[in-house]
N, C-alpha and C. Protein backbone atom coordinates (compact mmCIF):
# COMPACT_ATOMS: atom_id res chain seq x y z
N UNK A 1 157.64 -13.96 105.82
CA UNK A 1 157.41 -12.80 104.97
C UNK A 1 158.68 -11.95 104.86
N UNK A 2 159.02 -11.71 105.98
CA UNK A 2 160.75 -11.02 105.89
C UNK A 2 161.43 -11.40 105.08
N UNK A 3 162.05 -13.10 105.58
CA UNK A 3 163.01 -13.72 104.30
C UNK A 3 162.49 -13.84 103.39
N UNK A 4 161.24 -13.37 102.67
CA UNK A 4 160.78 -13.57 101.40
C UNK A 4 161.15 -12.12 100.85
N UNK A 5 161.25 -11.03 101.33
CA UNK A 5 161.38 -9.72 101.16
C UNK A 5 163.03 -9.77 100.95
N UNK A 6 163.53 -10.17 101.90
CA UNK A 6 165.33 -10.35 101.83
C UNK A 6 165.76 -11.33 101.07
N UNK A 7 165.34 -11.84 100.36
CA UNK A 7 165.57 -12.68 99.61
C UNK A 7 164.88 -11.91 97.77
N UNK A 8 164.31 -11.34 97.73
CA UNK A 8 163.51 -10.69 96.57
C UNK A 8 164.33 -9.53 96.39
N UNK A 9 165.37 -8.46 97.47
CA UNK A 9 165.73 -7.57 97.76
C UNK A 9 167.34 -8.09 97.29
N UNK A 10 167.36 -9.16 97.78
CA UNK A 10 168.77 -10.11 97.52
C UNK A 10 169.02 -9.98 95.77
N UNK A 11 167.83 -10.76 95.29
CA UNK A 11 168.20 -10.66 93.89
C UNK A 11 167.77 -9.80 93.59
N UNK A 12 167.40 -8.77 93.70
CA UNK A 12 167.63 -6.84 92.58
C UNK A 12 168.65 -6.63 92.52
N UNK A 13 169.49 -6.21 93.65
CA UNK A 13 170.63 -6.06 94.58
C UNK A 13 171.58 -6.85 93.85
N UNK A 14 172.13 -7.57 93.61
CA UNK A 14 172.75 -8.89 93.02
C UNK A 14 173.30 -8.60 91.42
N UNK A 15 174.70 -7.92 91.38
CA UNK A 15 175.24 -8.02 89.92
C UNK A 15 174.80 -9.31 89.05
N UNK A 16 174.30 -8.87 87.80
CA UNK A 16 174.70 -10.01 86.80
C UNK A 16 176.09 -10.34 86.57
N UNK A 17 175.77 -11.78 86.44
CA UNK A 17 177.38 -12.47 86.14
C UNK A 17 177.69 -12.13 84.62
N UNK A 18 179.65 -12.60 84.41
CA UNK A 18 179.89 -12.18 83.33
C UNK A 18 179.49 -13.70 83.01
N UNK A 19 179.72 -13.23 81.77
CA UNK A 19 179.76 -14.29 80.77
C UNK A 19 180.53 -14.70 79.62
N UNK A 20 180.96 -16.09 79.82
CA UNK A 20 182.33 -16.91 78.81
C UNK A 20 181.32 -17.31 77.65
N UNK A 21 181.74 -16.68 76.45
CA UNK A 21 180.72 -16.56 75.21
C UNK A 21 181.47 -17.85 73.95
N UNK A 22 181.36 -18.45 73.32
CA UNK A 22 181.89 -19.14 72.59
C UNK A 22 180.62 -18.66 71.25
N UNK A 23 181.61 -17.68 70.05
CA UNK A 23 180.76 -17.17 69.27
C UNK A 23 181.70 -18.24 68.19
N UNK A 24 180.65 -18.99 67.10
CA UNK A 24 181.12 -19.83 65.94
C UNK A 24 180.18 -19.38 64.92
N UNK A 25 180.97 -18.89 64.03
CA UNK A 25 180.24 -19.01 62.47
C UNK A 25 179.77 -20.15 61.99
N UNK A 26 178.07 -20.24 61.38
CA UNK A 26 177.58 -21.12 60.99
C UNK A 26 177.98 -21.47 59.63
N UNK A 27 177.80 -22.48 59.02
CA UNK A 27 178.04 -22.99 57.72
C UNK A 27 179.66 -22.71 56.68
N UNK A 28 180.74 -22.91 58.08
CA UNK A 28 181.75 -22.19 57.56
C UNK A 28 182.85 -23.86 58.43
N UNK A 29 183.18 -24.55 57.56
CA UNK A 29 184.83 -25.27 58.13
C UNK A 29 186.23 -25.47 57.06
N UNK A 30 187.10 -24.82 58.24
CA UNK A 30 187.07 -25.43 59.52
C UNK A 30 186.16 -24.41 60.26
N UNK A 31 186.00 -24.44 61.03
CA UNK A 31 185.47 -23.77 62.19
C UNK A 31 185.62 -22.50 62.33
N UNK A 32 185.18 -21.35 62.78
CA UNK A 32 185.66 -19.77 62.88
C UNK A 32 185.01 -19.42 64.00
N UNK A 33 185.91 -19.06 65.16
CA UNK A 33 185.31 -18.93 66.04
C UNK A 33 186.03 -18.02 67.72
N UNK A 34 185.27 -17.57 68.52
CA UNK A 34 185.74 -16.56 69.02
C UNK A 34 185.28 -17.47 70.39
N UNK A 35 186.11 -17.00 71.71
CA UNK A 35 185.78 -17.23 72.84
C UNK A 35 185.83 -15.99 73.75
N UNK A 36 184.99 -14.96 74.36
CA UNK A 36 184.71 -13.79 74.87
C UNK A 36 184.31 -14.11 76.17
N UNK A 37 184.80 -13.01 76.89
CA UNK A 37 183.86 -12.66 78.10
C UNK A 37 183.63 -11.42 78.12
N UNK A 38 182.19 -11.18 78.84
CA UNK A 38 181.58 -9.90 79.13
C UNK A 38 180.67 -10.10 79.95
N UNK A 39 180.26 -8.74 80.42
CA UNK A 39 179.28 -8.86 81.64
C UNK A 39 177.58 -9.23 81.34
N UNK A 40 177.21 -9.74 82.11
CA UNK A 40 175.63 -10.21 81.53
C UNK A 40 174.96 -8.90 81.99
N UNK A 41 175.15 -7.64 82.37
CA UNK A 41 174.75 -6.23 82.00
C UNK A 41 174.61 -5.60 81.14
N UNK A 42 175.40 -6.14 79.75
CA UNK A 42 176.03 -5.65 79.06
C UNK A 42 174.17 -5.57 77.99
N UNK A 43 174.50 -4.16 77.14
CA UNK A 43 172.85 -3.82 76.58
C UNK A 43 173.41 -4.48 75.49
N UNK A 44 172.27 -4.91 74.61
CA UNK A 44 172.48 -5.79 73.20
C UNK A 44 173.22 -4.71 72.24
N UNK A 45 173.11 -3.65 72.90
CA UNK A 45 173.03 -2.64 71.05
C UNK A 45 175.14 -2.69 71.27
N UNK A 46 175.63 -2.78 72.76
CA UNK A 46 177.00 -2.91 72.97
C UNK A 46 177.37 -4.23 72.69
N UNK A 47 176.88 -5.37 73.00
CA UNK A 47 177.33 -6.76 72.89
C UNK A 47 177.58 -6.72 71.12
N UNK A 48 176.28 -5.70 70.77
CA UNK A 48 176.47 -6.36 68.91
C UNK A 48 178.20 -5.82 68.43
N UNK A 49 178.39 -4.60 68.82
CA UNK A 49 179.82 -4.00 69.13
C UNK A 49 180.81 -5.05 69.00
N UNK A 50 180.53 -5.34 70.53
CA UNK A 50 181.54 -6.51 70.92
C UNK A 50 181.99 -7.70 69.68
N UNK A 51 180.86 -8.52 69.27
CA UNK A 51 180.63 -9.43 68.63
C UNK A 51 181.05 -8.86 67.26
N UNK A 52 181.33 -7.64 66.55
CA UNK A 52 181.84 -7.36 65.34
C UNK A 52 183.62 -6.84 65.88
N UNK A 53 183.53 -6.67 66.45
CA UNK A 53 185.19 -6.11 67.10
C UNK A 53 185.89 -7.49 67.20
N UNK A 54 185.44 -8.77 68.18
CA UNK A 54 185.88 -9.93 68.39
C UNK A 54 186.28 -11.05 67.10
N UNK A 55 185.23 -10.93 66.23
CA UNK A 55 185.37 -11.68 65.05
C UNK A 55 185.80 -10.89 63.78
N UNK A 56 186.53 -9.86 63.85
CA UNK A 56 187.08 -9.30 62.77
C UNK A 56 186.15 -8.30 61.55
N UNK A 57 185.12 -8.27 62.11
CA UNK A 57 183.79 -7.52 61.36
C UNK A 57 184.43 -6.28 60.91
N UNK A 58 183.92 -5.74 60.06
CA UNK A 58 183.87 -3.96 59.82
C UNK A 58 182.98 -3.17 60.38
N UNK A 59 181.65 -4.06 60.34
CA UNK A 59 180.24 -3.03 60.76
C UNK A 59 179.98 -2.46 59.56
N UNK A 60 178.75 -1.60 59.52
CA UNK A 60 177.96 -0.73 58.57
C UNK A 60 177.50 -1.84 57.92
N UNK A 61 176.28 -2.99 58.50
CA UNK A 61 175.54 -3.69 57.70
C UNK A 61 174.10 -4.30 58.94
N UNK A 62 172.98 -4.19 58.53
CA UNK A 62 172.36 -4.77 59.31
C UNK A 62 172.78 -6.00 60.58
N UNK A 63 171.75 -6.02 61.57
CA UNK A 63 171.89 -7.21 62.20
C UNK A 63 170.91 -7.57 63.19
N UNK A 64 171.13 -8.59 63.98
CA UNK A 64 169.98 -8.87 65.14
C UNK A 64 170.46 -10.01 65.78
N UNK A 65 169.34 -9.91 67.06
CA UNK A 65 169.54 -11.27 67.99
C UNK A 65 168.58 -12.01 67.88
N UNK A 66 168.86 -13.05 67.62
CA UNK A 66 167.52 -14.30 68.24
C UNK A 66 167.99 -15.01 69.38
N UNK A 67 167.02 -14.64 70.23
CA UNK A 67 166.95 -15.72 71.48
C UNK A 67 165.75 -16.30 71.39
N UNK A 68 165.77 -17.54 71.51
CA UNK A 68 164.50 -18.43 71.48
C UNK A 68 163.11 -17.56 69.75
N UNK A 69 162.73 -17.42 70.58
CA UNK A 69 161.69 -16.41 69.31
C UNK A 69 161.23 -15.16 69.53
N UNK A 70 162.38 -14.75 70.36
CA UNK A 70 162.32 -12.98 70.51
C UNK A 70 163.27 -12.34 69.93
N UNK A 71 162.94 -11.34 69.19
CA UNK A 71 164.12 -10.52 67.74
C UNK A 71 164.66 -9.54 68.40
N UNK A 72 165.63 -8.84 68.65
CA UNK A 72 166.09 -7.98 69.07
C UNK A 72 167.07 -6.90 67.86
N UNK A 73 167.05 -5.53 68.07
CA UNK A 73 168.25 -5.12 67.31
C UNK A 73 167.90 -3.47 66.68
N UNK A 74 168.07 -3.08 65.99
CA UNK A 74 167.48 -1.60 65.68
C UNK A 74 166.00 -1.21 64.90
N UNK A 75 164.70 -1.35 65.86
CA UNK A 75 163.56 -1.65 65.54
C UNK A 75 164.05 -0.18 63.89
N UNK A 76 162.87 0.07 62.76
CA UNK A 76 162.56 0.72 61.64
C UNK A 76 160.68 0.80 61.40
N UNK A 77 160.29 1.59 62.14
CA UNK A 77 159.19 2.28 62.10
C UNK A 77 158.38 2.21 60.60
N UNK A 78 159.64 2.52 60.03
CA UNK A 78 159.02 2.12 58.36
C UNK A 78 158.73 1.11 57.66
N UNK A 79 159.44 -0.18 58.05
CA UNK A 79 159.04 -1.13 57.98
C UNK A 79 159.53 -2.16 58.90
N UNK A 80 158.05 -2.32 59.35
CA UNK A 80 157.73 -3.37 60.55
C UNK A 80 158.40 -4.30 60.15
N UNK A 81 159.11 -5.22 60.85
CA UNK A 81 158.92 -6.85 60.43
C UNK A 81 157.75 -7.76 61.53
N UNK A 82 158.62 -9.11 61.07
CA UNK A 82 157.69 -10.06 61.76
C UNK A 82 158.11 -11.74 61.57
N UNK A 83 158.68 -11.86 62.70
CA UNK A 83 157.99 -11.60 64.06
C UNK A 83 158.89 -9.56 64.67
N UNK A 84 157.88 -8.80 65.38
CA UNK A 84 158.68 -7.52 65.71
C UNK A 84 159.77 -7.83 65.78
N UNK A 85 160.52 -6.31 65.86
CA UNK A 85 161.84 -6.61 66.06
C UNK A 85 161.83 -5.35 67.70
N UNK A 86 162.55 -5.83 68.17
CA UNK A 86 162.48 -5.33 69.99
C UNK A 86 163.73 -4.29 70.08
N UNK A 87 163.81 -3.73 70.50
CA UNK A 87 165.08 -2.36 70.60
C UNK A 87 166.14 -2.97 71.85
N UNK A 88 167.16 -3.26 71.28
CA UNK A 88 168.61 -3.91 71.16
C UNK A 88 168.79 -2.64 72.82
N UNK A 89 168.56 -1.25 72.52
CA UNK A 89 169.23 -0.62 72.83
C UNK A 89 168.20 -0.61 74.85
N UNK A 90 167.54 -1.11 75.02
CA UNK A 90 167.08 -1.30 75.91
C UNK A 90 166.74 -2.87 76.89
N UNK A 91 167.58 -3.72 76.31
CA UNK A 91 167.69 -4.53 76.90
C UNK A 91 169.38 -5.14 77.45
N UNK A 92 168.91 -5.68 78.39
CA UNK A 92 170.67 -5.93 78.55
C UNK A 92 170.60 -7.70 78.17
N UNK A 93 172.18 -8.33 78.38
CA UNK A 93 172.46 -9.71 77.96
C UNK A 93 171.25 -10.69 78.77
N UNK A 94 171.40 -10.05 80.33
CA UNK A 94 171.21 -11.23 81.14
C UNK A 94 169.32 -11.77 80.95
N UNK A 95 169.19 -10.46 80.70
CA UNK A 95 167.67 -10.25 80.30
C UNK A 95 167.01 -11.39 79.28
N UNK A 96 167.69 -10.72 78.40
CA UNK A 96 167.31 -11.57 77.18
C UNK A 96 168.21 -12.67 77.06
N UNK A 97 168.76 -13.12 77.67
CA UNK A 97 169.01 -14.60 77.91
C UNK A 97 168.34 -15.59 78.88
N UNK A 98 167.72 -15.44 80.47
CA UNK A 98 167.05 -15.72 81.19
C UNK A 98 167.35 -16.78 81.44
N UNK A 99 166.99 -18.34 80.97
CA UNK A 99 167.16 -19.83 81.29
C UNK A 99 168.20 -20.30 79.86
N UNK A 100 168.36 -19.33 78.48
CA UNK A 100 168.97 -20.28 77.48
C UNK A 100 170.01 -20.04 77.86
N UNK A 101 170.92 -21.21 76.69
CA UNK A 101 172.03 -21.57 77.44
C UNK A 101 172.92 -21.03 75.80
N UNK A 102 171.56 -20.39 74.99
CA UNK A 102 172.74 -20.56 73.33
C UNK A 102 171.66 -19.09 72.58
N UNK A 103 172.44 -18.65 71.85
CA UNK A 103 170.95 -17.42 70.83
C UNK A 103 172.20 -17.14 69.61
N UNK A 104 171.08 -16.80 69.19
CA UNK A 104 171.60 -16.37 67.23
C UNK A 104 172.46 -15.01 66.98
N UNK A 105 173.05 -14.66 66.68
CA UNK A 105 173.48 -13.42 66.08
C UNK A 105 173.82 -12.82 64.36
N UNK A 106 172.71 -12.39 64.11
CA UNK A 106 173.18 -12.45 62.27
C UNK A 106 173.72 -11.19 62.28
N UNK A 107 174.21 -11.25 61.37
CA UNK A 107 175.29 -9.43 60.44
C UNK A 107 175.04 -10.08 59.30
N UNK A 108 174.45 -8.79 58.74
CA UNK A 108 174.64 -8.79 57.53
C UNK A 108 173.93 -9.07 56.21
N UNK A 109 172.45 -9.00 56.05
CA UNK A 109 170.77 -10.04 55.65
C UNK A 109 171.67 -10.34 54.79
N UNK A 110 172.41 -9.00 53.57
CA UNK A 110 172.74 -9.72 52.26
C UNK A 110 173.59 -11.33 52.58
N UNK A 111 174.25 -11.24 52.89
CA UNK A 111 175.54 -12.34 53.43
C UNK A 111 175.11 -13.40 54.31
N UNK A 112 174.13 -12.57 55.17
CA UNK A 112 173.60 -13.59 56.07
C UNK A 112 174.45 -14.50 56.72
N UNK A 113 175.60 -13.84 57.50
CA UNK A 113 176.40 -14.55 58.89
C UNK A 113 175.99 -14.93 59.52
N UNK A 114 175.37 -15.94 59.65
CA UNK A 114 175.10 -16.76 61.12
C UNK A 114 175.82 -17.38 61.88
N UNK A 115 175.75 -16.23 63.70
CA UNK A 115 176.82 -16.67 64.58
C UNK A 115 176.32 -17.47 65.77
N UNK A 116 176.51 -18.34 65.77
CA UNK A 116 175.79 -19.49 67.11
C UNK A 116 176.95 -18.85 68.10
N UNK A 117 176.10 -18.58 69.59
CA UNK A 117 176.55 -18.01 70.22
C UNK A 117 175.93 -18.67 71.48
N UNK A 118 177.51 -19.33 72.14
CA UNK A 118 177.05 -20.84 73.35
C UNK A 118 177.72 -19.97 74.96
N UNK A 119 176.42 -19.83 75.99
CA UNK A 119 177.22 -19.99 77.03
C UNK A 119 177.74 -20.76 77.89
N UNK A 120 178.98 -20.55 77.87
CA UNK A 120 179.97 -21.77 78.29
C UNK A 120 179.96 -22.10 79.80
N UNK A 121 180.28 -20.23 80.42
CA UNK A 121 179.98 -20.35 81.75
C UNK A 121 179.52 -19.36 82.16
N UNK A 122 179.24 -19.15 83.36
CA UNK A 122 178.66 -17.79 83.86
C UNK A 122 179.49 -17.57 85.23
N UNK A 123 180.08 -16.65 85.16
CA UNK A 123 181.19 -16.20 86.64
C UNK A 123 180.52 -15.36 87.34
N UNK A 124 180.91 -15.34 88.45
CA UNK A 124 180.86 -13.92 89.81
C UNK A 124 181.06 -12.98 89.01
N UNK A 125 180.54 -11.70 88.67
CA UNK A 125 180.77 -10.37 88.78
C UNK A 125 181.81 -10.36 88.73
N UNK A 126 182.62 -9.18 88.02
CA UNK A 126 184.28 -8.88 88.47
C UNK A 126 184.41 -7.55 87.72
N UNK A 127 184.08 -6.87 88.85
CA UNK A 127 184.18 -5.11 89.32
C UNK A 127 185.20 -4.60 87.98
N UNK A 128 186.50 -5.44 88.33
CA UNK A 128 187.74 -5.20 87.24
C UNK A 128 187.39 -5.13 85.62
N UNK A 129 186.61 -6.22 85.63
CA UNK A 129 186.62 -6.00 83.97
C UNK A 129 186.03 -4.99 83.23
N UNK A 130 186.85 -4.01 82.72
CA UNK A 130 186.04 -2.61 82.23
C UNK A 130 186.08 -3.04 81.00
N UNK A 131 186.38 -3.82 80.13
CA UNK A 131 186.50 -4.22 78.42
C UNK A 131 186.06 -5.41 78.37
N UNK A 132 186.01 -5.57 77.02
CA UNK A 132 185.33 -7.44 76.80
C UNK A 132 186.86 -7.57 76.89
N UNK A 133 187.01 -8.92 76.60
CA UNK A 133 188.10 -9.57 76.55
C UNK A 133 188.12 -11.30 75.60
N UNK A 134 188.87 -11.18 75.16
CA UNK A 134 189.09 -12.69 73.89
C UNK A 134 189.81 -13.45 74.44
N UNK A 135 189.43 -14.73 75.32
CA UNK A 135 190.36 -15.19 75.47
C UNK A 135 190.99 -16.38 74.51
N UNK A 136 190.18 -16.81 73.59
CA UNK A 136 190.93 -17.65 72.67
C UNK A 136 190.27 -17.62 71.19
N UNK A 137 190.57 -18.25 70.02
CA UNK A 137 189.89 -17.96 68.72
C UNK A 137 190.78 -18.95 67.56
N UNK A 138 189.70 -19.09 66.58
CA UNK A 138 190.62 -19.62 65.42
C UNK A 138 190.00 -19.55 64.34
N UNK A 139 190.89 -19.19 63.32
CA UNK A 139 190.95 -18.87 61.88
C UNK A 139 190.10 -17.42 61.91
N UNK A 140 190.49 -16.95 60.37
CA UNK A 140 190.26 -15.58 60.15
C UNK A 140 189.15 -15.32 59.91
N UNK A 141 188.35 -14.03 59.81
CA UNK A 141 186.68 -13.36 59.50
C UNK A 141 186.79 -13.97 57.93
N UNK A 142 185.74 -13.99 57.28
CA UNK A 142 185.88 -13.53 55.84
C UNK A 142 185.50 -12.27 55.87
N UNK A 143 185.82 -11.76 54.30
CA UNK A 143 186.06 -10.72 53.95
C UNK A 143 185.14 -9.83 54.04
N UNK A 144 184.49 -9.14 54.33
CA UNK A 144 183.21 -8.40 54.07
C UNK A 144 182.47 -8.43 52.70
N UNK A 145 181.30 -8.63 52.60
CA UNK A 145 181.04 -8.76 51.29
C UNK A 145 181.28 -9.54 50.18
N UNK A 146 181.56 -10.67 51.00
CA UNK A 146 181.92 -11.76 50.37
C UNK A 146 180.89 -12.45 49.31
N UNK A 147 179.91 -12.33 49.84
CA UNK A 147 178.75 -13.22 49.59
C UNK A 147 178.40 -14.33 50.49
N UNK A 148 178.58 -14.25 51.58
CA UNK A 148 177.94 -14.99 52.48
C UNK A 148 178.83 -16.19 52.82
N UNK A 149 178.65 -17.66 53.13
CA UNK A 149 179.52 -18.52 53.30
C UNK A 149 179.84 -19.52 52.05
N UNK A 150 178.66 -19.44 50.66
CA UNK A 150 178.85 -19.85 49.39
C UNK A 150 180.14 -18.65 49.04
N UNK A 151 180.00 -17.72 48.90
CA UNK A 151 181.03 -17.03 48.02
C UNK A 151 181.86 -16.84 49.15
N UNK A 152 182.54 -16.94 50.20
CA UNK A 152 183.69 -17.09 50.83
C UNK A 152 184.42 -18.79 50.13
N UNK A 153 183.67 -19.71 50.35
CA UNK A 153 184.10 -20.76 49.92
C UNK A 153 184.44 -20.48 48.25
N UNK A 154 184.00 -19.48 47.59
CA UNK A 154 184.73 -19.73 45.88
C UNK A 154 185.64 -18.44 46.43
N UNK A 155 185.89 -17.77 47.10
CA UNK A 155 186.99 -16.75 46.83
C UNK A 155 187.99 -17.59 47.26
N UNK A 156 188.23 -18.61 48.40
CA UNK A 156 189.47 -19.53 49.23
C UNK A 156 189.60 -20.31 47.91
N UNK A 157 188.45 -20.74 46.95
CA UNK A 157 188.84 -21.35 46.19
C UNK A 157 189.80 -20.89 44.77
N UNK A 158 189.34 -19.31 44.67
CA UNK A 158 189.95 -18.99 43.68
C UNK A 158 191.13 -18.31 44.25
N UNK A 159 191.53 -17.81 45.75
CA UNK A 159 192.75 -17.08 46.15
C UNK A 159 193.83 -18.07 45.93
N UNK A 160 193.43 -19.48 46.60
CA UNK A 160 194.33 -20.89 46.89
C UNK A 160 194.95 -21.05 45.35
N UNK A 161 194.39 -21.16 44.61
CA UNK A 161 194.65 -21.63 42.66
C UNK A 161 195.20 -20.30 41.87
N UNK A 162 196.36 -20.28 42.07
CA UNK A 162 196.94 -18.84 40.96
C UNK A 162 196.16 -19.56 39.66
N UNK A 163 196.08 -20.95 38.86
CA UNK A 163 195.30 -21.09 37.67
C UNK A 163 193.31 -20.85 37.47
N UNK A 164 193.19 -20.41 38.70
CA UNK A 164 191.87 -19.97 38.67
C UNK A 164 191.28 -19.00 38.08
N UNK A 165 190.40 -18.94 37.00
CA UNK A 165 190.07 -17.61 36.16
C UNK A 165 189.86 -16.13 36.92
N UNK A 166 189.87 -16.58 38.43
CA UNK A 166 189.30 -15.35 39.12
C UNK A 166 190.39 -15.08 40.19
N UNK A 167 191.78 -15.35 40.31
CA UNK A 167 192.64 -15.88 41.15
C UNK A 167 193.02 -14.09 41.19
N UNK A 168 193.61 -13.14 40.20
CA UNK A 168 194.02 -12.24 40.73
C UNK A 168 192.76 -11.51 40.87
N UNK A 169 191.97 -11.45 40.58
CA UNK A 169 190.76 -10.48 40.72
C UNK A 169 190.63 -10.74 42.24
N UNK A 170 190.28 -11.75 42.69
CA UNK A 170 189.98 -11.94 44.22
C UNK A 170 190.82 -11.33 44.83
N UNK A 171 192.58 -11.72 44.91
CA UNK A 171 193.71 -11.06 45.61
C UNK A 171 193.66 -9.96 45.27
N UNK A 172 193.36 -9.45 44.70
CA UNK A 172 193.28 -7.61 44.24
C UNK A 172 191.90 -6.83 45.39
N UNK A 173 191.51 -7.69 45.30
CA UNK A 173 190.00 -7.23 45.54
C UNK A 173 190.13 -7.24 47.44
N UNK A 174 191.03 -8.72 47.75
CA UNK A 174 190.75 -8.52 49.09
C UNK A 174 192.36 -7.67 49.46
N UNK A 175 193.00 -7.07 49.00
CA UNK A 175 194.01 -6.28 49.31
C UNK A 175 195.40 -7.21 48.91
N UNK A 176 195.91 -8.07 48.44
CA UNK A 176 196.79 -8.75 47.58
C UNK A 176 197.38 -10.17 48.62
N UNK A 177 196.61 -10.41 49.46
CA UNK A 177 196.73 -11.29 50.54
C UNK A 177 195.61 -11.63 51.75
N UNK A 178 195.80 -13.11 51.52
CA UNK A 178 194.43 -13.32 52.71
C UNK A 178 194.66 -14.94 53.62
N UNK A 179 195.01 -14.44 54.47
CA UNK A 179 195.32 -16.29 55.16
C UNK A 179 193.91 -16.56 56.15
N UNK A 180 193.10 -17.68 55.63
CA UNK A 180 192.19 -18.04 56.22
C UNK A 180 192.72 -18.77 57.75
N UNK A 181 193.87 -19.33 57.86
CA UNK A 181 194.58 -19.84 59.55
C UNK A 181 194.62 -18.97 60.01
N UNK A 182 194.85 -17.39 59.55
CA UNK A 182 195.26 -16.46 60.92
C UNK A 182 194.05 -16.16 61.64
N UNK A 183 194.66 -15.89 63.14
CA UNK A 183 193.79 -15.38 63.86
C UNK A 183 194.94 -14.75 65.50
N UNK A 184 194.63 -13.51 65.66
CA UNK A 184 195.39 -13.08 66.33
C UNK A 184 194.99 -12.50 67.56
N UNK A 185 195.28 -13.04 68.55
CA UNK A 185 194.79 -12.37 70.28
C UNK A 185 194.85 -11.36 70.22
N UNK A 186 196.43 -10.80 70.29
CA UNK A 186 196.39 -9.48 70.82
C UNK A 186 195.80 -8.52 69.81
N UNK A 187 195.64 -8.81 69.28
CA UNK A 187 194.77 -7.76 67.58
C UNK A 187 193.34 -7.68 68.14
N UNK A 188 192.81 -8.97 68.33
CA UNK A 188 191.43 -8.65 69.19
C UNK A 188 191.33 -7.81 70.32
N UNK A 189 192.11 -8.57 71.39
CA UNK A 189 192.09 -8.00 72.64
C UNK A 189 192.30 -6.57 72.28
N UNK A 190 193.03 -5.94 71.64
CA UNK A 190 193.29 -4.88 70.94
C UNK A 190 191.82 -3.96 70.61
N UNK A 191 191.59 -4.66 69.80
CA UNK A 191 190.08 -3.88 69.22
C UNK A 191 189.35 -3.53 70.65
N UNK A 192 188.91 -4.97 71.37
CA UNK A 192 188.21 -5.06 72.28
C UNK A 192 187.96 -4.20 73.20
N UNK A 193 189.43 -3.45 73.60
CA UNK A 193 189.78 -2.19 74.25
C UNK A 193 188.82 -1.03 74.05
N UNK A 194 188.58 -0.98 72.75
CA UNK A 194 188.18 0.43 72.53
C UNK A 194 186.29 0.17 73.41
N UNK A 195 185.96 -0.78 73.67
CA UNK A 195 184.54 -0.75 74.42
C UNK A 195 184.90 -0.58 75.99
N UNK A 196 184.24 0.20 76.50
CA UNK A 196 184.26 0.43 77.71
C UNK A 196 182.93 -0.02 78.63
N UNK A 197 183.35 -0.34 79.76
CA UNK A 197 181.93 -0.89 80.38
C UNK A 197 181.72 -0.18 81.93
């Protein structure tokens, strides 16, 4: 009965581990994709943070989590959905992850980003890490407002073709330059900073 008590007392007691996140945009190649760590403490309504800071996001557009078939994200009183949607702001990672090993992250209904989001590994605790951190990534966000991963694919198509009917309208539109290869560490790690844990 003791070691059942010290052992139950063990795990309350017991930091959640961080976690090595491998976030990839769905329906998008080559590939777009982020490799993060953060703490499995960390509350959803901060991870969603994280996850728009890491992949080049702006923010100011809906979003949510799916894990398995539980919704998470900024419940609206006014209109219910369904299946519910669960308040982001009261759960943490480790929680709502439990046994999976992978969960959904959308931004954005109009656009509808879908980010498959794999855990890679799960570490010891580490007191030190007060920020997320990026440790690797490739190729650039699209643009905000693109139109989802159909109209990212015709803007690369019309930025790439100066003979494209829509070639300067696009470069105008996304600021007169856009390289889908870039992707830059310290620019993340950069952003990343501004979250504190």
């Amino acid at each position: 009965m003791a070691l059942a008590r010290k052992s139950a007392l063990r795990s309350i007691t017991s930091p959640a581990p961080d976690y090595v996140l491998r976030i990839e945009l769905q329906h998008i190649k080559p590939a777009i994709w982020r490799r993060i760590v953060v703490p499995g403490s960390i509350r959803l309504r901060k991870l969603h943070v994280v996850l728009l800071l890491a992949m080049g996001w702006e923010g100011g557009h809906a979003h949510e989590f799916v894990f398995c078939d539980t919704h998470y994200g900024e419940p609206d009183l006014d209109y219910p959905s369904d299946p519910p949607m669960l308040d982001e702001a009261r759960v943490t990672l480790v929680k709502a992850l439990g046994e999976l090993k992978s969960f959904t992250y959308i931004y954005d209904y109009g656009d509808n980003w879908q980010h498959r989001i794999k855990v890679e590994k799960a570490l010891p605790a580490n007191a030190q890490l007060r920020s997320p951190l990026c440790l690797d990534g490739r190729n650039a966000c699209p643009p905000e407002d693109v139109g989802g991963a159909p109209g990212y694919i015709d803007f690369l198509d019309a930025i790439i073709d100066p003979s494209h009917e829509e070639h300067n309208h696009f470069l105008k539109w996304c600021g007169g330059s856009f390289d889908p290869d870039a992707f830059d560490l310290d620019l993340a790690n950069q952003r990343l900073f501004e979250v504190k844990f």
